[in-house]
Structures are given as structure tokens and as C-alpha cells.
Protein backbone atom coordinates (compact mmCIF):
# COMPACT_ATOMS: atom_id res chain seq x y z
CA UNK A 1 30.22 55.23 0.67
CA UNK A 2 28.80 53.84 -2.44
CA UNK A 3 31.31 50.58 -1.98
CA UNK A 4 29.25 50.07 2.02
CA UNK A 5 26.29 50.70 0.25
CA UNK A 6 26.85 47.87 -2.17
CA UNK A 7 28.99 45.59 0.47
CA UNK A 8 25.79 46.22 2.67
CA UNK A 9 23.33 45.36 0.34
CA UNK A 10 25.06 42.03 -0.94
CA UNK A 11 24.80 40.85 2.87
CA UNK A 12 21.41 41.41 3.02
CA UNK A 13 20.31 39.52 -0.36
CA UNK A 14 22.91 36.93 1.23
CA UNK A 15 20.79 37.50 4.18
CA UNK A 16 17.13 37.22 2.78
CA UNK A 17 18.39 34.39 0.74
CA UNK A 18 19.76 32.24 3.48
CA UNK A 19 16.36 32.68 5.48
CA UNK A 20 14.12 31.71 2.23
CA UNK A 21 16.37 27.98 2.12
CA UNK A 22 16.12 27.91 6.18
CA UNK A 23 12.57 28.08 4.97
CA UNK A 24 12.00 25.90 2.76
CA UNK A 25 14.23 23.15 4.39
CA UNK A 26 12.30 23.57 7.36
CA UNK A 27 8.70 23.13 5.06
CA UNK A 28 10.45 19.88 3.45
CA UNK A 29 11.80 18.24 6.23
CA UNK A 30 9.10 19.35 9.42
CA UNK A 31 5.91 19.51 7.55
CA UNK A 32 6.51 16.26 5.88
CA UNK A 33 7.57 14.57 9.34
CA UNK A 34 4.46 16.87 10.96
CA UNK A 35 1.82 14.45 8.39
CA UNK A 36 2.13 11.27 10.00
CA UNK A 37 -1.27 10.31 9.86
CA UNK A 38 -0.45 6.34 10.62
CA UNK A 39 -3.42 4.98 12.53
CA UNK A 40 -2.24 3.11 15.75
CA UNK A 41 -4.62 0.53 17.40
CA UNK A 42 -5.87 1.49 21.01
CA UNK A 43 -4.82 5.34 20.32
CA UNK A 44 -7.87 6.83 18.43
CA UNK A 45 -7.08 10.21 21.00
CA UNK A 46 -3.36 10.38 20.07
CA UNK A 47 -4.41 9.33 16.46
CA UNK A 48 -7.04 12.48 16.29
CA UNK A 49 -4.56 14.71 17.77
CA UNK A 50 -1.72 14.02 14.77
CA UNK A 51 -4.58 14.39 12.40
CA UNK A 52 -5.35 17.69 13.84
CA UNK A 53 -1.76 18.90 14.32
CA UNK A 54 -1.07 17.70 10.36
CA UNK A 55 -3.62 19.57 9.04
CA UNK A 56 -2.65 22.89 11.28
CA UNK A 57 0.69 22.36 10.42
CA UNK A 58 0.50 22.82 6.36
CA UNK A 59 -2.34 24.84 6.21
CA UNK A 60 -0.02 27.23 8.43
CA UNK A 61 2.93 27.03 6.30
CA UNK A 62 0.56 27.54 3.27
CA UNK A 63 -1.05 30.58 4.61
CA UNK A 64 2.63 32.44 5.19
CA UNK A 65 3.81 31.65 2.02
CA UNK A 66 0.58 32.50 0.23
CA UNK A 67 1.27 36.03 1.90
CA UNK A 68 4.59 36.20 1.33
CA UNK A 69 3.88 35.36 -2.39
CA UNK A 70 1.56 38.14 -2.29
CA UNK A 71 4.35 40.80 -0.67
CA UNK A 72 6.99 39.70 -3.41
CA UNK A 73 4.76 39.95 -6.03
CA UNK A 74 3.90 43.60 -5.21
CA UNK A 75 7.52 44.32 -4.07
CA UNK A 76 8.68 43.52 -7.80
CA UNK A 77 6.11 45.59 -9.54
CA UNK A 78 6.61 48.70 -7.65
CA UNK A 79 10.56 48.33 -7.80
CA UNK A 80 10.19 47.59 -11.42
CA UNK A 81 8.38 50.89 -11.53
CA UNK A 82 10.54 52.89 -9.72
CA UNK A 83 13.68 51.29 -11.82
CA UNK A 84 15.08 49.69 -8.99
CA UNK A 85 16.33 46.47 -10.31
CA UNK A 86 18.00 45.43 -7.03
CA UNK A 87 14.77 45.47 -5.40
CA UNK A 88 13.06 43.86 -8.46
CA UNK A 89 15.53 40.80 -7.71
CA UNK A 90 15.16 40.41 -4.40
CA UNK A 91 11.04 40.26 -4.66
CA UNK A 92 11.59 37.97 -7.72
CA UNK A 93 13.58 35.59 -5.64
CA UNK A 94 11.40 36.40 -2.70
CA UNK A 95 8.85 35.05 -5.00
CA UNK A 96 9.96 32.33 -6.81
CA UNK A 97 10.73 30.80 -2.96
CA UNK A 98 7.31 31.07 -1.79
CA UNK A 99 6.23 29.42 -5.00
CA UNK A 100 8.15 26.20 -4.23
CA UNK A 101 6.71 26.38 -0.45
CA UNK A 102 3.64 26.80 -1.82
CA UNK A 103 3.75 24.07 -4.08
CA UNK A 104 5.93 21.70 -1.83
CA UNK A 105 2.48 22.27 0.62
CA UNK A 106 0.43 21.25 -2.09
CA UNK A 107 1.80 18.06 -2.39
CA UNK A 108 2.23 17.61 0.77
CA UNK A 109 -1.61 18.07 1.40
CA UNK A 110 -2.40 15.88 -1.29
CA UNK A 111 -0.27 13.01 0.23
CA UNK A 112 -2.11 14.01 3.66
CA UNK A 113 -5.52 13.71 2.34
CA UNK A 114 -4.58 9.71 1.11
CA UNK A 115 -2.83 9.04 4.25
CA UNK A 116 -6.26 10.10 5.93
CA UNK A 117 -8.17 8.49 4.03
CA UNK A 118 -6.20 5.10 4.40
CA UNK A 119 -6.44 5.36 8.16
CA UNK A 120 -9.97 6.38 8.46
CA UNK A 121 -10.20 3.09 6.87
CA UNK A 122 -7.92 1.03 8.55
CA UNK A 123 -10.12 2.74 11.29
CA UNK A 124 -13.43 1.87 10.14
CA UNK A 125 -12.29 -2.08 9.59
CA UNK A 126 -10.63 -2.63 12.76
CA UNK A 127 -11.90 0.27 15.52
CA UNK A 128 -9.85 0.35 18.29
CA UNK A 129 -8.84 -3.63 18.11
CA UNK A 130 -5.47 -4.87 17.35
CA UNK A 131 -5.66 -5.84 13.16
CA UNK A 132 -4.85 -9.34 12.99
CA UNK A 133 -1.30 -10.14 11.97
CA UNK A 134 -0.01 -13.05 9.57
CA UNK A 135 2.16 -15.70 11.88
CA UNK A 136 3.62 -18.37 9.48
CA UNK A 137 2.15 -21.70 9.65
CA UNK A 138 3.96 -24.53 10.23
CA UNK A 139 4.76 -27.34 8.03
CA UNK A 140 1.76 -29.34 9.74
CA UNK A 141 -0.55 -27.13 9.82
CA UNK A 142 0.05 -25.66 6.39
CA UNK A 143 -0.26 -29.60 4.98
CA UNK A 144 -3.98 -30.02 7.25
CA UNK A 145 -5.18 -26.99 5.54
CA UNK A 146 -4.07 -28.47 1.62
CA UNK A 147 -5.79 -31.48 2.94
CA UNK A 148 -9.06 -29.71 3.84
CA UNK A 149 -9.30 -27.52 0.74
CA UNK A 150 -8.63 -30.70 -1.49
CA UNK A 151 -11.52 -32.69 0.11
CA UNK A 152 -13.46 -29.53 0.46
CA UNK A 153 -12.91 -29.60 -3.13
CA UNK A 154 -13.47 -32.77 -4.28
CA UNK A 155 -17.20 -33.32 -2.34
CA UNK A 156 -17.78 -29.82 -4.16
CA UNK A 157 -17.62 -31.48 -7.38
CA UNK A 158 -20.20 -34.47 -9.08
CA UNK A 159 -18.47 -37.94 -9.87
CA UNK A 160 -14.69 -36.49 -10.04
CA UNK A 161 -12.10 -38.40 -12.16
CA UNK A 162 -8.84 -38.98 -12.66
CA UNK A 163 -7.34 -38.63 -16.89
CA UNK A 164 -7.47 -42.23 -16.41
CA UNK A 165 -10.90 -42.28 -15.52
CA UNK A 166 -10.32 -43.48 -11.75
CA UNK A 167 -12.29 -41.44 -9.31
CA UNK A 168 -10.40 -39.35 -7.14
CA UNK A 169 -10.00 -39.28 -3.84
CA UNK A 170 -8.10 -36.85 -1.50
CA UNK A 171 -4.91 -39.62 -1.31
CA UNK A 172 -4.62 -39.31 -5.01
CA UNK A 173 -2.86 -35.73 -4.37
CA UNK A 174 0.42 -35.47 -4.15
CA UNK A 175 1.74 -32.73 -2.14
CA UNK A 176 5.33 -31.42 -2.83
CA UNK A 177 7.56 -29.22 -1.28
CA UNK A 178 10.42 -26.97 -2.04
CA UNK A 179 12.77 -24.27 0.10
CA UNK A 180 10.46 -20.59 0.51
CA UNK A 181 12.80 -17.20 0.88
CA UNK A 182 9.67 -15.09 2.01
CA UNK A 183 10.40 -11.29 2.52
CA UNK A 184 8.82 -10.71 5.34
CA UNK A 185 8.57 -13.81 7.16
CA UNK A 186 10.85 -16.54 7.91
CA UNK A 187 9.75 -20.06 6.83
CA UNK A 188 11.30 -22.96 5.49
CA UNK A 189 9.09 -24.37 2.65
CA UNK A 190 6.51 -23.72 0.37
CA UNK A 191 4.54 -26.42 0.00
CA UNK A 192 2.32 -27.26 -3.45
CA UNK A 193 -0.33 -29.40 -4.58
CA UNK A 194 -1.70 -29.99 -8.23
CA UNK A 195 -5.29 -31.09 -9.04
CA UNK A 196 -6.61 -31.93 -12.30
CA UNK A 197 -10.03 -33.30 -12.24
CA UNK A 198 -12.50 -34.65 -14.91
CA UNK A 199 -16.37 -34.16 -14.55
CA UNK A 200 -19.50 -33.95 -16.56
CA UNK A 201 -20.64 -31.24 -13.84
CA UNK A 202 -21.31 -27.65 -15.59
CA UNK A 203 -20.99 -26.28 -12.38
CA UNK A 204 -18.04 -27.87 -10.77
CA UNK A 205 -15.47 -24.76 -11.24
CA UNK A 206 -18.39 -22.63 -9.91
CA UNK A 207 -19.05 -25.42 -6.87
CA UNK A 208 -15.17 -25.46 -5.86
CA UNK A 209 -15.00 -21.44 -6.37
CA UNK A 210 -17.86 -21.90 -3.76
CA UNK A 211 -16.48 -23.93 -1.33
CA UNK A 212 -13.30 -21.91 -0.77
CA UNK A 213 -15.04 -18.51 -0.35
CA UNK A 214 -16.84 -20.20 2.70
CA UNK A 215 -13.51 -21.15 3.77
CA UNK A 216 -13.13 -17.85 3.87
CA UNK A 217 -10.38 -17.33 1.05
CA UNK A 218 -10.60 -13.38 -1.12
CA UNK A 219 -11.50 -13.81 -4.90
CA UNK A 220 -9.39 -12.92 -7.71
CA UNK A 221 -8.84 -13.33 -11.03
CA UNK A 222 -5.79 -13.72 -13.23
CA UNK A 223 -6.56 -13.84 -17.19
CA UNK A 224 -8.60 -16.47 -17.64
CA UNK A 225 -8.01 -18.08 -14.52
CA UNK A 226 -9.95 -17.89 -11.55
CA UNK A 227 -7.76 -17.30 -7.81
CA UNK A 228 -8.50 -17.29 -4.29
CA UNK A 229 -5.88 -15.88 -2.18
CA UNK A 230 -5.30 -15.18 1.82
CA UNK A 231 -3.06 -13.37 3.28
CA UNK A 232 -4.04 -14.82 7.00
CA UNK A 233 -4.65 -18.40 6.23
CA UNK A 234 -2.11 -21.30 6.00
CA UNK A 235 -2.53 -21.61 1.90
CA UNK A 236 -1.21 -18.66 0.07
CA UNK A 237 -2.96 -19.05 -2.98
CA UNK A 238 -5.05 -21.11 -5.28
CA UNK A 239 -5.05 -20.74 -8.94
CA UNK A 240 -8.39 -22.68 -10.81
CA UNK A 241 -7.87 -23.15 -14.95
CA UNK A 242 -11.49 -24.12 -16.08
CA UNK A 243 -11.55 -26.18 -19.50
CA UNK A 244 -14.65 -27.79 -18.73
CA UNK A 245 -15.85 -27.02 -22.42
CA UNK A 246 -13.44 -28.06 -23.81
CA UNK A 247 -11.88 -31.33 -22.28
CA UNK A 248 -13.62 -31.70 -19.34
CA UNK A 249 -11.04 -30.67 -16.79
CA UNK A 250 -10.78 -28.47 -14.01
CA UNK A 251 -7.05 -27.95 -13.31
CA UNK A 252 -6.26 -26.37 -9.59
CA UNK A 253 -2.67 -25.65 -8.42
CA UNK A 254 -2.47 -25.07 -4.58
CA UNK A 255 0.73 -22.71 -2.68
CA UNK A 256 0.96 -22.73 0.76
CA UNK A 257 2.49 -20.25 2.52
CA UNK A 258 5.98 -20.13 3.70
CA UNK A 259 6.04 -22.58 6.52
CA UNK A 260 7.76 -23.52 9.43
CA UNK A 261 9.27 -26.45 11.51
CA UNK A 262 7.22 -27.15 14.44
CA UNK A 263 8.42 -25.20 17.80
């Protein structure tokens, strides 16, 4: 008898066991898929509805394991009481189970509060329109829009000159090319153009700066330099090295993006 006793209980720890990892798979693998928060234009309904279902979803799994914490906790103290150090095991392992559900949900919420908070974002920006999406420019266009932002440049700036003291003109600018690999896109090359201007103009960095925010290029900065970036428009970036105080020069390098041929 004592042998079935023991046979019988070593099934059901095996038993108890096997539904705690059934458990926690299932909190890994459907909670996490159950947090897709991803905001879809023209579905704010369906996009509410996976917010709603997210949140149900972990604070449910929290609440059980919370409780079952709870029950294994207390199972372990009385059995530890009563000297019953099968019993003990089982609520410790009972416990220690909940305790990685518990903290697996944590985490989980925590990564469901960002992905909320990016969407409600990405809501608040776009609404229920389409957000624009990059489409590679092609080698003409890519060249206009160097062009542009070198003349837009240039009548930014007062009495511009060469190192050779020639004023410059937009023709002065050589534009050079050389094979793009982009990651996302497919293009052919990357296109480049190099400015380096003299000018007794305090201001001209400032003026230029100027001049491609109304373009409608995003600021940055890297070190000392000043950039202006898109990720929409046909130049990729613009990089402006001010040594005004210095020499006198206002040094711009231009990247297009990656480009196309012409359909």
C-alpha cells in the first residue's frame, strides 16, 4: 500500500507540474501574441478592440496567478507545520511557478503600456489617414532637388565665394554619384554634392539652416555640426560644418537618397 501511495503521489507532482509549464507556456506564448497593440490606419474600431482585449488578457492571467501565489504560499506554511514535506514541495513549486507568471505579466504589461503609448501617437499624428510612405526618388528627381537646395542655399547667403575668391554660382557644384545598397529600398545610386563657401556674412550658416527648414527638412545636430535630415524627401541628409570664425567658410556636404532609374 505504502509503494501506491508513493507511485500515486509521484503522478500527481508529475501531474501538478506538467499543468504549471502548460501554464506558463501558454502566458509566454498567448499573452505576448494577445498585446499586439500595432495601430492600423482606417481601423481605429478593430484597433480599440485589441487594446481592450490586451489589457483583459494580462490583467486576467495576473489576477490567477496572484491567487494562486497566494494558495501556495499558505499551502507551504501549513504543510511545513504539520511536517509534511511532500506537501511543502509541491506549494513551493506551486509557488515559485506563479512567481515567474507573475513576473513574465509584468513585463509583459510594461512592454504593453509602450506599445500603447507609441500607437496613441502614431494615432494622434496621422488619425485615421494612411501615414505617408517613403517611395525612392529617381535619379532625376533626386538631382532637381540637390539643385534646389544648392540655389536655395546660395541666395540664402551674402556675396558667396569660391577659395579662389570667384563667386559661386549653382553650376560651380559638382554632383557625384556612386552605387547605394539601401536596406529597405531598392535604388541604384546615392548621389552627393560638396559645398564650401566663403562669406563675410555672420549669419550665413544660420540663413542656409533657415532656408532648408522651410523646405521642410527635420533639424539635427551631430558634434559640432549642424544636419537636416528627411526621411520623405529626395535628399537624405545634409551635414553643415560652420568655420565662419575662423576661416570664413561654411562647408555643406549633400546625400541623396538611394535613387532610381526612371520607369
Amino acid at each position: 500500500m505504502r509503494i501506491v501511495a508513493r507511485v500515486a503521489a509521484v503522478l500527481g507532482y508529475v501531474t501538478v507540474v506538467c499543468v504549471l509549464l502548460a501554464w506558463l507556456f501558454w502566458t509566454l506564448l498567448v499573452v505576448w501574441g494577445r498585446t499586439d497593440t500595432t495601430y492600423v490606419a482606417d481601423e481605429p474600431e478593430a484597433w480599440q478592440r485589441r487594446l481592450a482585449g490586451a489589457g483583459i488578457a494580462v490583467g486576467r492571467v495576473s489576477l490567477i496567478a496572484g491567487v494562486v501565489l497566494v494558495a501556495a504560499v499558505v499551502l507551504a506554511v501549513v504543510a511545513a507545520r504539520r511536517d509534511r514535506e511532500g506537501w511543502m514541495s509541491l506549494g513551493i513549486v506551486i509557488g515559485l511557478f506563479s512567481l515567474v507568471v507573475l513576473l513574465n505579466a509584468g513585463l509583459t504589461w510594461a512592454s504593453f503600456v509602450s506599445r500603447v503609448n507609441a500607437a496613441l501617437a502614431s494615432f494622434q499624428e496621422y488619425g485615421t489617414s494612411t501615414p505617408p510612405r517613403f517611395e525612392p526618388p529617381t535619379r532625376h528627381d533626386a538631382r532637381v532637388e540637390i539643385d534646389r537646395m544648392v540655389r536655395e542655399s546660395l541666395d540664402a547667403v551674402v556675396d558667396p565665394w569660391d577659395a579662389e575668391g570667384h563667386r559661386l554660382a549653382i553650376g560651380d557644384v559638382p554632383v557625384t554619384s556612386s552605387p547605394c545598397h539601401a536596406d529597405r529600398y531598392f535604388g541604384d545610386v546615392t548621389q552627393y554634392a560638396d559645398l564650401a563657401l566663403r562669406t563675410a556674412d555672420p549669419n550665413a550658416a544660420s540663413d542656409i539652416l533657415a532656408a532648408w527648414d522651410e523646405a521642410g527638412y527635420d533639424d539635427d545636430r551631430d558634434g559640432q555640426d549642424a544636419v537636416r535630415y528627411s526621411d520623405l524627401l529626395p535628399i537624405k541628409r545634409m551635414t553643415l560644418h560652420d568655420t565662419t570664425a575662423t576661416d570664413g567658410f561654411v562647408r555643406l556636404h549633400i546625400e541623396s537618397q538611394c535613387s532610381k532609374d526612371e520607369d
